[in-house]
PDB file of N, CA and C in Angstrom:
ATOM      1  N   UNK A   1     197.305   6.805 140.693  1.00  0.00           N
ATOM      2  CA  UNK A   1     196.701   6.074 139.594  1.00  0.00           C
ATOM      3  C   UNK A   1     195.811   7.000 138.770  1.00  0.00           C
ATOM      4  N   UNK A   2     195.650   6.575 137.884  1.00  0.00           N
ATOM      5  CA  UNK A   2     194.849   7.513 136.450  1.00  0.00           C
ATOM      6  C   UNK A   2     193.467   7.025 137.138  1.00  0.00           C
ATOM      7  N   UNK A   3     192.626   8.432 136.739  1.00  0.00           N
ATOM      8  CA  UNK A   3     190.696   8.297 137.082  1.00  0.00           C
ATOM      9  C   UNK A   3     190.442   6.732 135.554  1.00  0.00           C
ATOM     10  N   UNK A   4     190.791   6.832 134.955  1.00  0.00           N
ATOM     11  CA  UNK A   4     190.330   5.848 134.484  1.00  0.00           C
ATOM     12  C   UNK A   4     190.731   4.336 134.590  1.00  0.00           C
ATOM     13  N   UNK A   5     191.737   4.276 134.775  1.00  0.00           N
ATOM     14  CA  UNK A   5     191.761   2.856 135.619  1.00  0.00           C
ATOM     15  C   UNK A   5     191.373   2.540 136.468  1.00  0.00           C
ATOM     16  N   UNK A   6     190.925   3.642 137.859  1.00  0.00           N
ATOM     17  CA  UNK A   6     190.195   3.387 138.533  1.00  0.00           C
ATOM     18  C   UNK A   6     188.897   2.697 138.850  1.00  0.00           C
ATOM     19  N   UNK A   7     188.464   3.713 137.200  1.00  0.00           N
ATOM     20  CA  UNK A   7     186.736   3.457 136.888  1.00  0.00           C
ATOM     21  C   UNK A   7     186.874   1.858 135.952  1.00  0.00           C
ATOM     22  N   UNK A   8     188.238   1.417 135.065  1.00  0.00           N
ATOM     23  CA  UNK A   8     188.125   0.346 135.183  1.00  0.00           C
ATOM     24  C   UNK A   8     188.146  -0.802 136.051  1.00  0.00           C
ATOM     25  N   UNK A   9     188.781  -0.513 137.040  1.00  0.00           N
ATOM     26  CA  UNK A   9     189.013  -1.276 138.238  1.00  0.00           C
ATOM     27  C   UNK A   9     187.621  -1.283 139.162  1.00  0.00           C
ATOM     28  N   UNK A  10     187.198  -0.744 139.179  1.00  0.00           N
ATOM     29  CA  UNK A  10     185.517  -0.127 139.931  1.00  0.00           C
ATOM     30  C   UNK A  10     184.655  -1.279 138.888  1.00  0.00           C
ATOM     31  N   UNK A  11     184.659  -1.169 138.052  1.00  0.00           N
ATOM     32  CA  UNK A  11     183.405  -1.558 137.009  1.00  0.00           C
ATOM     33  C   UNK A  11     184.054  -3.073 136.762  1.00  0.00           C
ATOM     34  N   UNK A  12     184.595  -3.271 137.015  1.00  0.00           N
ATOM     35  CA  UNK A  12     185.508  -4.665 136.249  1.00  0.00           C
ATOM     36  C   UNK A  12     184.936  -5.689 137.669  1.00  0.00           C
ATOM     37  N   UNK A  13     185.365  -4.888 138.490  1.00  0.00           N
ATOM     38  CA  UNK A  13     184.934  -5.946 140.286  1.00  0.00           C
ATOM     39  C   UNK A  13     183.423  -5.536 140.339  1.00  0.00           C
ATOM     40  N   UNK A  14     182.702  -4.749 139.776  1.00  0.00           N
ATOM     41  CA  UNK A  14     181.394  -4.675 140.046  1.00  0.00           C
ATOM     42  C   UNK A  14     180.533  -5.776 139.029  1.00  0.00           C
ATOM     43  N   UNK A  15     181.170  -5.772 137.769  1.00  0.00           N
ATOM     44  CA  UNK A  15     180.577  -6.841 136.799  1.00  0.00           C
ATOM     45  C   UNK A  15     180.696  -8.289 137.359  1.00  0.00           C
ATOM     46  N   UNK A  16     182.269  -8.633 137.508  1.00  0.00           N
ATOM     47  CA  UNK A  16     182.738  -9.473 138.131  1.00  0.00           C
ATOM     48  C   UNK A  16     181.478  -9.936 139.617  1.00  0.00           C
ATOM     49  N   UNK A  17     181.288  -9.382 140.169  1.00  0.00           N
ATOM     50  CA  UNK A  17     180.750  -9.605 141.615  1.00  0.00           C
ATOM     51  C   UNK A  17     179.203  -9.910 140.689  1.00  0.00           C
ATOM     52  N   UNK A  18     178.406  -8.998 140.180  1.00  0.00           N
ATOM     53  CA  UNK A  18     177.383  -9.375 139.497  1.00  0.00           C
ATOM     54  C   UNK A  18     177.351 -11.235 139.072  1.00  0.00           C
ATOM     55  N   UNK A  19     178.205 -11.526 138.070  1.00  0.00           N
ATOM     56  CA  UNK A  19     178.459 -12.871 137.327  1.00  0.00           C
ATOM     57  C   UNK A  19     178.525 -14.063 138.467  1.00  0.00           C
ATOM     58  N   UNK A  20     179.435 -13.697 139.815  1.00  0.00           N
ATOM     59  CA  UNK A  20     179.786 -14.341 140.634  1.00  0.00           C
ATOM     60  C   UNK A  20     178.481 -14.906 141.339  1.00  0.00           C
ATOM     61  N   UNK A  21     177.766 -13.439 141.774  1.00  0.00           N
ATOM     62  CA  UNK A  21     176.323 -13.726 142.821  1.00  0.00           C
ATOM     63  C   UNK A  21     175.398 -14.937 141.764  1.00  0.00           C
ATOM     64  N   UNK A  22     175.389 -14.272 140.508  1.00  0.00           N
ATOM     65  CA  UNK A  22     174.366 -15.148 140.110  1.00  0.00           C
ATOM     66  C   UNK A  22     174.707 -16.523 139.275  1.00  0.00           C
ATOM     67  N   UNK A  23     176.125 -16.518 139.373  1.00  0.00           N
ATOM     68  CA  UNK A  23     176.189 -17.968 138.847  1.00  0.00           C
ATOM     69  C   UNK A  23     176.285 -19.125 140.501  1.00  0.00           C
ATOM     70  N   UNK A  24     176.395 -18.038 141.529  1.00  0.00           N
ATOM     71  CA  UNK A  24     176.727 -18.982 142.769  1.00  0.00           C
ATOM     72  C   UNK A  24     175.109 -19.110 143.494  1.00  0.00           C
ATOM     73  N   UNK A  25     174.382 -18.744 142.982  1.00  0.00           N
ATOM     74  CA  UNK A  25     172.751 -18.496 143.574  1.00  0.00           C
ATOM     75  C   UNK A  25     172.549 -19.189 141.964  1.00  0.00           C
ATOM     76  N   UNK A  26     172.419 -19.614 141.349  1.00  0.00           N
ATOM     77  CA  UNK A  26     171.559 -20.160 140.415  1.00  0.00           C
ATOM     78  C   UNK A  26     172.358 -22.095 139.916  1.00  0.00           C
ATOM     79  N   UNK A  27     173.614 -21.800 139.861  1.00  0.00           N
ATOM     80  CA  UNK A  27     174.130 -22.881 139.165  1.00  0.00           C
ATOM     81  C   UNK A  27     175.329 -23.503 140.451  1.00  0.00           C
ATOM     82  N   UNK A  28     176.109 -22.930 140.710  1.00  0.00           N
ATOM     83  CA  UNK A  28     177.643 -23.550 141.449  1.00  0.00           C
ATOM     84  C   UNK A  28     176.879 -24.027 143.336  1.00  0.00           C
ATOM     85  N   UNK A  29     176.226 -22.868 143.705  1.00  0.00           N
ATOM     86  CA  UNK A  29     175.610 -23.719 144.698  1.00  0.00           C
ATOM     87  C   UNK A  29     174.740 -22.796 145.507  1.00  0.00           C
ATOM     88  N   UNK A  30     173.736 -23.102 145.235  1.00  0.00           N
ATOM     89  CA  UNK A  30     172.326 -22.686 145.758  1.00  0.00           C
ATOM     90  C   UNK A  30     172.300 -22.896 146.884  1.00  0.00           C
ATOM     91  N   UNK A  31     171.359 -22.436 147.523  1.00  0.00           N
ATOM     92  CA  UNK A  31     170.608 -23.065 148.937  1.00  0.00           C
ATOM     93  C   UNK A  31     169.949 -23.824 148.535  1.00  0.00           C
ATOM     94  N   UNK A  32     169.048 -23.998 147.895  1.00  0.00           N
ATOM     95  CA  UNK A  32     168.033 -24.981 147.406  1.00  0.00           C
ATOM     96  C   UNK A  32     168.102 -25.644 145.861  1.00  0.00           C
ATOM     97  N   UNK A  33     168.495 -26.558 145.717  1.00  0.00           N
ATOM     98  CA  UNK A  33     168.568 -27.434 144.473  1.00  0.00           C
ATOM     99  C   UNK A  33     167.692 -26.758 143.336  1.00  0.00           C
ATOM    100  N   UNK A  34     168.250 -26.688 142.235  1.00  0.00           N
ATOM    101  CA  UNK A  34     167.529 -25.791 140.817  1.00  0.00           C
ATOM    102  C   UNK A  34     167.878 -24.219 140.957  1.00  0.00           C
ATOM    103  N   UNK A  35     168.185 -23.507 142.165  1.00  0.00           N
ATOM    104  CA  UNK A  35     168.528 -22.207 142.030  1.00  0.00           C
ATOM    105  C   UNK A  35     167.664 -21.901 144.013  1.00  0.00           C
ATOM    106  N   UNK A  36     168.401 -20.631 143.459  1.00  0.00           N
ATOM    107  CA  UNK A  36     167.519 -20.084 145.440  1.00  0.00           C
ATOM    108  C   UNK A  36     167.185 -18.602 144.771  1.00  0.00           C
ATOM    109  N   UNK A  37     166.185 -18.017 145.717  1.00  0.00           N
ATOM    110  CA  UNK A  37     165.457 -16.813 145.793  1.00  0.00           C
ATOM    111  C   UNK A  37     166.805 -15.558 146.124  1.00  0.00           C
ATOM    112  N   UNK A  38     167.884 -16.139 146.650  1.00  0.00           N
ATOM    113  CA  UNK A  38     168.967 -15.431 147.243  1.00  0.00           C
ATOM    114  C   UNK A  38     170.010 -14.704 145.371  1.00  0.00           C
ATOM    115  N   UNK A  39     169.354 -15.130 144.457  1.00  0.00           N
ATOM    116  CA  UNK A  39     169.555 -14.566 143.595  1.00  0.00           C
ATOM    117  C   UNK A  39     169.226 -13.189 143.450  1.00  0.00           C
ATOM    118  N   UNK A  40     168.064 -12.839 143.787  1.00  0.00           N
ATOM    119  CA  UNK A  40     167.468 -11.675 143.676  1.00  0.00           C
ATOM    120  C   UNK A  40     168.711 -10.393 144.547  1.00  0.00           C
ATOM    121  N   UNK A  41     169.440 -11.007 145.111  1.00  0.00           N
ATOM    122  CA  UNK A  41     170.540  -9.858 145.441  1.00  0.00           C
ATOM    123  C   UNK A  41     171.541  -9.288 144.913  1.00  0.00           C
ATOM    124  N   UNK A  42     171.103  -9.413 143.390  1.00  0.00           N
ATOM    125  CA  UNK A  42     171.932  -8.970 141.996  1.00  0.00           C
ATOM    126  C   UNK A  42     171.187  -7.754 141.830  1.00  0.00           C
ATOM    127  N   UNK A  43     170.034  -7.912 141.887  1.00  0.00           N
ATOM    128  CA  UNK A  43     169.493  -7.001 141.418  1.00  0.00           C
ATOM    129  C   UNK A  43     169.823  -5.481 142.040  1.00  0.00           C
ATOM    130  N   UNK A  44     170.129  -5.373 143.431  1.00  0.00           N
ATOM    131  CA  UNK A  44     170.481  -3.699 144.153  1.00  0.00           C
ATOM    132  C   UNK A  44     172.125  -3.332 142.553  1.00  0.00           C
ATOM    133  N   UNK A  45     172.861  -4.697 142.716  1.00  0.00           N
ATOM    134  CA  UNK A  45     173.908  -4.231 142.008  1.00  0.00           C
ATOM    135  C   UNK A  45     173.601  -4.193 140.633  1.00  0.00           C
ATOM    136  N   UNK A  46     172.806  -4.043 139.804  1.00  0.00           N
ATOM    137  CA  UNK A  46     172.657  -3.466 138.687  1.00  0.00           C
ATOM    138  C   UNK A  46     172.470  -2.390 138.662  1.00  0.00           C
ATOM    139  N   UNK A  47     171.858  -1.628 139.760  1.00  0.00           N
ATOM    140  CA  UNK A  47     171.462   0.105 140.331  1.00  0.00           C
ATOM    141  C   UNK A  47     172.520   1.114 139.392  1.00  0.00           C
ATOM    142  N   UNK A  48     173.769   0.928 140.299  1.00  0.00           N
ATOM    143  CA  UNK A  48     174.651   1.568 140.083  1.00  0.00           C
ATOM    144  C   UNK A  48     175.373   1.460 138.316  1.00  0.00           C
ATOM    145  N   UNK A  49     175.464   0.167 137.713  1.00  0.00           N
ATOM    146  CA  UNK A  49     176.275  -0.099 137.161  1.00  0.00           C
ATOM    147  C   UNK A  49     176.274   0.812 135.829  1.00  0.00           C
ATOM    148  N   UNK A  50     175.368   1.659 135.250  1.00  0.00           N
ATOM    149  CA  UNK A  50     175.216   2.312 134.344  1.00  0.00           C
ATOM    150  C   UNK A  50     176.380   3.189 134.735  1.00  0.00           C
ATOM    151  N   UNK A  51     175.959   3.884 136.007  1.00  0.00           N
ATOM    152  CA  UNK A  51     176.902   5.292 136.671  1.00  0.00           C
ATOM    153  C   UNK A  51     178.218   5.228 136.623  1.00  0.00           C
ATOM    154  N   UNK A  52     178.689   3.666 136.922  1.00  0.00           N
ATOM    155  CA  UNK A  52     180.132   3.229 137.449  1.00  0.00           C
ATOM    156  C   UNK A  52     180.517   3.488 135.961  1.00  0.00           C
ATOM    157  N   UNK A  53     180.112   2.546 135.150  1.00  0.00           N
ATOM    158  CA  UNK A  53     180.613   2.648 133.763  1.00  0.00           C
ATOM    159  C   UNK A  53     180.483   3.723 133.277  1.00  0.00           C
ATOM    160  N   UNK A  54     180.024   4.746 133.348  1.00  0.00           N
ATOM    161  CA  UNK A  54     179.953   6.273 132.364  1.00  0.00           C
ATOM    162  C   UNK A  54     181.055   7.186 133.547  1.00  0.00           C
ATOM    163  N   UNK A  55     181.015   6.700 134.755  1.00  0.00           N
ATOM    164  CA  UNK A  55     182.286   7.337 135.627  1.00  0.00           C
ATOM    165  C   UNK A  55     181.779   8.734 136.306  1.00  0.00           C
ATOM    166  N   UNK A  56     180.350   8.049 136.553  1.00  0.00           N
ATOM    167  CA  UNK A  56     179.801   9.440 137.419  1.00  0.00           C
ATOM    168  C   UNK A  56     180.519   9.244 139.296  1.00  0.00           C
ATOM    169  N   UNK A  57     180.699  10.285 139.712  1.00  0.00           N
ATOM    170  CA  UNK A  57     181.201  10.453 140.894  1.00  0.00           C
ATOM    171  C   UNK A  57     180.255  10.136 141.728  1.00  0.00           C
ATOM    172  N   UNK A  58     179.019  10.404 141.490  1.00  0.00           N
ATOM    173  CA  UNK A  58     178.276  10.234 142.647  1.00  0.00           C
ATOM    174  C   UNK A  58     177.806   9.137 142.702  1.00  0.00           C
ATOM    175  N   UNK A  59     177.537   8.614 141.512  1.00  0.00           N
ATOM    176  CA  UNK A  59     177.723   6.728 141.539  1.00  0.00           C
ATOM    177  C   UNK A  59     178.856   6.339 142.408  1.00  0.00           C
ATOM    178  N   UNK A  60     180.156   6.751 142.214  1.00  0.00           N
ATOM    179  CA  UNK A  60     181.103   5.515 142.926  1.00  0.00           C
ATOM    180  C   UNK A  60     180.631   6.297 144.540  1.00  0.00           C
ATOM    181  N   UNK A  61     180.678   6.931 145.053  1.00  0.00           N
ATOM    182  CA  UNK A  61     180.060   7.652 146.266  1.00  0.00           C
ATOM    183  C   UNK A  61     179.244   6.878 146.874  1.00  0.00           C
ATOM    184  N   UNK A  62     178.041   6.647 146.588  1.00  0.00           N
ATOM    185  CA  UNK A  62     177.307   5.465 147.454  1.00  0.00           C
ATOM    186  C   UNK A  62     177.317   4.176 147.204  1.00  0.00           C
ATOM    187  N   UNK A  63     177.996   3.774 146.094  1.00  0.00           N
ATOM    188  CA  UNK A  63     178.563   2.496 145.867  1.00  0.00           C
ATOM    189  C   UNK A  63     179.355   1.803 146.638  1.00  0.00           C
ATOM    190  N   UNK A  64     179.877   2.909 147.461  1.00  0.00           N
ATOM    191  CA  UNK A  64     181.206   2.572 148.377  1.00  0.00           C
ATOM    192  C   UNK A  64     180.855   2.320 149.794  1.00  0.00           C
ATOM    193  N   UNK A  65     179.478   2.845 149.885  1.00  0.00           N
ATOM    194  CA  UNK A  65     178.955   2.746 151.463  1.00  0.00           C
ATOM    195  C   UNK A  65     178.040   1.278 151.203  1.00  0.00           C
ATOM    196  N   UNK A  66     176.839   1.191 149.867  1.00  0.00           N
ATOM    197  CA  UNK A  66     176.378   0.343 149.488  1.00  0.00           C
ATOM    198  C   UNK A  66     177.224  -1.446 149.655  1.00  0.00           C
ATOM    199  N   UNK A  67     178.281  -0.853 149.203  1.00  0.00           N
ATOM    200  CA  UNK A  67     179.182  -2.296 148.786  1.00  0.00           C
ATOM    201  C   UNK A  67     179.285  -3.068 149.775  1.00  0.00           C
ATOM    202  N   UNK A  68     179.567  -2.310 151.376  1.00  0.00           N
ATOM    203  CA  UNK A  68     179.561  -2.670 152.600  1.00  0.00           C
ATOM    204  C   UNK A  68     178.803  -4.083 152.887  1.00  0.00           C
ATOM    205  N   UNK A  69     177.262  -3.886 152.449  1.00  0.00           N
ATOM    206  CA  UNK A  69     176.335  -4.958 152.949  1.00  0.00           C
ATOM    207  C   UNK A  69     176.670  -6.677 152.160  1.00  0.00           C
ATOM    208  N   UNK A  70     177.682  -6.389 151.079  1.00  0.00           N
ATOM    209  CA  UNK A  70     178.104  -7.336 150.329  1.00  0.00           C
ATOM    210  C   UNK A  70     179.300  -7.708 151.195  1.00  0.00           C
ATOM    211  N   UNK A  71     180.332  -6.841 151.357  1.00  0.00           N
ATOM    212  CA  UNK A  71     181.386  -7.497 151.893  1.00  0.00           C
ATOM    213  C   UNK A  71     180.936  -8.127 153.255  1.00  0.00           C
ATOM    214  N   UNK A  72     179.954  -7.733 153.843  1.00  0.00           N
ATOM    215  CA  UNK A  72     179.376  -8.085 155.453  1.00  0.00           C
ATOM    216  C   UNK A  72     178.752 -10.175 154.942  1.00  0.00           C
ATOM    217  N   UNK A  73     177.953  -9.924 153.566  1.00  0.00           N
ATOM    218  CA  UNK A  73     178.004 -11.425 153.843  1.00  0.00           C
ATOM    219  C   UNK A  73     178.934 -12.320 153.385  1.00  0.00           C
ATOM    220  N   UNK A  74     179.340 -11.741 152.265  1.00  0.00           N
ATOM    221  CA  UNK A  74     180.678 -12.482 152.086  1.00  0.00           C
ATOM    222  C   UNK A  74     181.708 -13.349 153.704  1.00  0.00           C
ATOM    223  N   UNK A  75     182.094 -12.109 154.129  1.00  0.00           N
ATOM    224  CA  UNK A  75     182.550 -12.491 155.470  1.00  0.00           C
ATOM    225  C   UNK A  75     181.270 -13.550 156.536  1.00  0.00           C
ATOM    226  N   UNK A  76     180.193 -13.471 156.407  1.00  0.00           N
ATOM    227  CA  UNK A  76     179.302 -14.561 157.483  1.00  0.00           C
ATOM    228  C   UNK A  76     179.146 -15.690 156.717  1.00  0.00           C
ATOM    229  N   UNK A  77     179.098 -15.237 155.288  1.00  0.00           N
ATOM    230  CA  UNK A  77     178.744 -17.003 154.482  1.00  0.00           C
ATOM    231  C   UNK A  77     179.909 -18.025 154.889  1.00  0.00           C
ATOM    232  N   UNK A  78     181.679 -16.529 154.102  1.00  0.00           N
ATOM    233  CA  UNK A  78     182.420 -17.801 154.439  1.00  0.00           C
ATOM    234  C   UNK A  78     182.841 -18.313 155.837  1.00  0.00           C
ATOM    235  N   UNK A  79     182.495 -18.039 157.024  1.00  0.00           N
ATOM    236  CA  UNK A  79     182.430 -18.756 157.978  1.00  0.00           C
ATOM    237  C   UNK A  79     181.383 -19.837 158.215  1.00  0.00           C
ATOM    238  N   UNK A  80     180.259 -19.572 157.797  1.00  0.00           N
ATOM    239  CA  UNK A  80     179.246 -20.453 158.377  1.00  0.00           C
ATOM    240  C   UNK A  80     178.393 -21.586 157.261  1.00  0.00           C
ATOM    241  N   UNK A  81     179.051 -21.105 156.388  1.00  0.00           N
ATOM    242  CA  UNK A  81     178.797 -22.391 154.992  1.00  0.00           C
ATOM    243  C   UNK A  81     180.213 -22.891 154.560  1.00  0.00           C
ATOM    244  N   UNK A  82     179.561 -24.128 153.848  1.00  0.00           N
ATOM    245  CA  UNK A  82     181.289 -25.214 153.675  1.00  0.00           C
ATOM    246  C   UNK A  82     180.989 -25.411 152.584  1.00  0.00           C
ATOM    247  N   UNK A  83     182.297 -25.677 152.044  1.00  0.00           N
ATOM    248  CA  UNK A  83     182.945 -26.454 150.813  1.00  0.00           C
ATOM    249  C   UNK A  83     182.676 -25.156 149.839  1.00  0.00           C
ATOM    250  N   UNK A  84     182.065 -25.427 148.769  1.00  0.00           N
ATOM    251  CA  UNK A  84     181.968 -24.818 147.630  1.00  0.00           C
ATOM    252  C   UNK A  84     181.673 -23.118 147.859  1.00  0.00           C
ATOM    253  N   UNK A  85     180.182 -23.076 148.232  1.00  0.00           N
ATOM    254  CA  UNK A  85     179.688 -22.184 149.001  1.00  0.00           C
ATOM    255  C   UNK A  85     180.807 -21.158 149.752  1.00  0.00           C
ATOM    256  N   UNK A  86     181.466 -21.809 150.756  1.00  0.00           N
ATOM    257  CA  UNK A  86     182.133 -20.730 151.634  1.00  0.00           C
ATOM    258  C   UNK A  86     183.281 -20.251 150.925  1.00  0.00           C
ATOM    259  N   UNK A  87     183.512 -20.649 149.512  1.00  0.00           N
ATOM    260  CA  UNK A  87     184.832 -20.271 148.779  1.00  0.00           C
ATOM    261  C   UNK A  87     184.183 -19.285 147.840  1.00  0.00           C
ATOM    262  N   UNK A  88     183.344 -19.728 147.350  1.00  0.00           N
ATOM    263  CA  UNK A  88     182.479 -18.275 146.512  1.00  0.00           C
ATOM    264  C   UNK A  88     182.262 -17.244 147.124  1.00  0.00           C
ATOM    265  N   UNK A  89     181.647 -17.367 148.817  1.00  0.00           N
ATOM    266  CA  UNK A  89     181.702 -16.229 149.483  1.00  0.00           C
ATOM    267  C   UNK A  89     183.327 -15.706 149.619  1.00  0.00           C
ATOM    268  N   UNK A  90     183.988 -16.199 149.704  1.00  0.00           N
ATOM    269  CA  UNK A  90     185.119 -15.567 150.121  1.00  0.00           C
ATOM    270  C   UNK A  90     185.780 -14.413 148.560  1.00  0.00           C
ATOM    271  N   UNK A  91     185.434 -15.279 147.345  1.00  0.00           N
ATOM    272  CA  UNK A  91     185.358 -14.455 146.028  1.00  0.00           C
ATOM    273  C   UNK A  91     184.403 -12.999 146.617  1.00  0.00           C
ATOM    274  N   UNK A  92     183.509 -13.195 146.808  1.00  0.00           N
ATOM    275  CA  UNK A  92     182.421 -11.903 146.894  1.00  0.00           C
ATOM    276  C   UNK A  92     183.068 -11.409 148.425  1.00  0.00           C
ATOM    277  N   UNK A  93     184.067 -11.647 149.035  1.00  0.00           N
ATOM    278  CA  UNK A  93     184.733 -10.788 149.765  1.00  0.00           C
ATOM    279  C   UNK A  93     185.349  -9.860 149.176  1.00  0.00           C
ATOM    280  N   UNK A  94     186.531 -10.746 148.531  1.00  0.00           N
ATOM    281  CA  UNK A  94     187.188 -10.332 148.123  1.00  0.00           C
ATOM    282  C   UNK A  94     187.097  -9.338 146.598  1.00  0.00           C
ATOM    283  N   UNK A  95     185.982  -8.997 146.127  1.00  0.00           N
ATOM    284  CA  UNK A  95     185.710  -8.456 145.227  1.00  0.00           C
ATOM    285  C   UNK A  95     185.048  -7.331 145.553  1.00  0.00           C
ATOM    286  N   UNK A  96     184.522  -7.718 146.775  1.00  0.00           N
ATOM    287  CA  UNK A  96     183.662  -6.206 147.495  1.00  0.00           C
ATOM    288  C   UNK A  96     185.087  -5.170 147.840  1.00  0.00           C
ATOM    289  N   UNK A  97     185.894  -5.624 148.454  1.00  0.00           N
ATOM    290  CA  UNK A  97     186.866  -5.300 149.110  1.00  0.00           C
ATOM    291  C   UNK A  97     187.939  -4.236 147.990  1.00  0.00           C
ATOM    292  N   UNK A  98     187.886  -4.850 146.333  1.00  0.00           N
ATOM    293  CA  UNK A  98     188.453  -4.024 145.548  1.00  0.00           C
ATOM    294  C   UNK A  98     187.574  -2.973 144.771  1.00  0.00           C
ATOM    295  N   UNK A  99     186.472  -3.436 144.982  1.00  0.00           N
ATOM    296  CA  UNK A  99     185.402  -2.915 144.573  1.00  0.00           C
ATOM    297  C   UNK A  99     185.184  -1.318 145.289  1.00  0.00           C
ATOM    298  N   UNK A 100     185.340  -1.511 146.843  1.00  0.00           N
ATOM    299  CA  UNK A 100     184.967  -0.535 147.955  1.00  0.00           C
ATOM    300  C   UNK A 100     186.536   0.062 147.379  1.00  0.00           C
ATOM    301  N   UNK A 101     187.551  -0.226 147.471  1.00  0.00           N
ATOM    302  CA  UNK A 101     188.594   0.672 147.002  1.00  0.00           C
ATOM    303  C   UNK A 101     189.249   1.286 145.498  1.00  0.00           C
ATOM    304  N   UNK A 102     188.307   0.571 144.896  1.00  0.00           N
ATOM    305  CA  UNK A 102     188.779   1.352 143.540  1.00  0.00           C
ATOM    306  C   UNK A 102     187.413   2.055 143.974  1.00  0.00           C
ATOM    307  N   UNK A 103     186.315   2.602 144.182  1.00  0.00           N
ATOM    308  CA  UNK A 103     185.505   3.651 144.522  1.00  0.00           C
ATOM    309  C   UNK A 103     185.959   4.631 145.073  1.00  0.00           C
ATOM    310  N   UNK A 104     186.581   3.918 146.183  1.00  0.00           N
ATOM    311  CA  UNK A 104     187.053   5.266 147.220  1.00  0.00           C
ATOM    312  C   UNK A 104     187.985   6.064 146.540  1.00  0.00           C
ATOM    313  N   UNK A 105     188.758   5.185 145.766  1.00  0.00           N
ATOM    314  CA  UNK A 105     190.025   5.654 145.377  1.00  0.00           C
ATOM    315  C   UNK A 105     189.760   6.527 144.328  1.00  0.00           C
ATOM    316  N   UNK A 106     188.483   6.808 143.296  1.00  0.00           N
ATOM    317  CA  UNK A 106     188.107   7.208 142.149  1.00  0.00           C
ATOM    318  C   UNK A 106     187.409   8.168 142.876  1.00  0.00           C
ATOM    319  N   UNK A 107     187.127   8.350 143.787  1.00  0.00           N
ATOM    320  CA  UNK A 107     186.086   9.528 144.682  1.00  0.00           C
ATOM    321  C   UNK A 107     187.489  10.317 145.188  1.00  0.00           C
ATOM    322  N   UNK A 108     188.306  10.204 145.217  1.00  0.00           N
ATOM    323  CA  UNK A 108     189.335  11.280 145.818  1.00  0.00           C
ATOM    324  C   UNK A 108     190.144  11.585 144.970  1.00  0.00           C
ATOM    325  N   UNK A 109     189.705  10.921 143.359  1.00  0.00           N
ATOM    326  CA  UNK A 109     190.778  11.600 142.531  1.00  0.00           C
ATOM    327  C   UNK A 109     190.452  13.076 141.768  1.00  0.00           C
ATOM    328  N   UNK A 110     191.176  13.897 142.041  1.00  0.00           N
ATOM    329  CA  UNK A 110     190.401  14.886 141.967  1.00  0.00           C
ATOM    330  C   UNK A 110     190.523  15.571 139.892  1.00  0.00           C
TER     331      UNK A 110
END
């Protein structure tokens, strides 16, 4: 694959995952009615997002180890929360998951 589809594919699931956390922590389904504090876990992923988008290497580099702690709750929410909730987590699985590989995959293109 071309370095730049990569870095679109990288930045596209990183925006994506951004929109997801905070429309599923503020509006689609909170922990707590009006929004939850669990929003504030947007904020590590804005860190990177300058880097991803300008296609620095060493951005997608710890992005890829970083991303980990996302795909880790993704996987515990959607087991242990229902209905709405455990399907959004399973989105923020599954977005970590392309996320962690269009990184990796943009870190070995040489």
């Amino acid at each position: 694959m071309n370095k730049k589809i990569l870095n679109l594919l990288t930045s596209t699931s990183l925006i994506g995952l951004i929109a997801l956390d905070l429309s599923w922590e503020l509006w689609l389904a909170p922990q707590r009615p009006g929004g939850s504090w669990l929003v504030l876990k947007v904020l590590p992923l804005l860190l990177p997002l300058l880097g991803v988008l300008n296609g620095r290497r060493y951005t997608h580099q710890w992005l890829s180890l970083f991303i980990l702690l996302y795909f880790i709750e993704g996987v515990v929410r959607s087991y242990s929360d229902k209905g709405l909730s455990a399907l959004l987590a399973g989105g923020q699985t599954a977005l970590s998951v392309v996320l962690f590989i269009g990184a990796i995959a943009y870190v070995r293109k040489k």
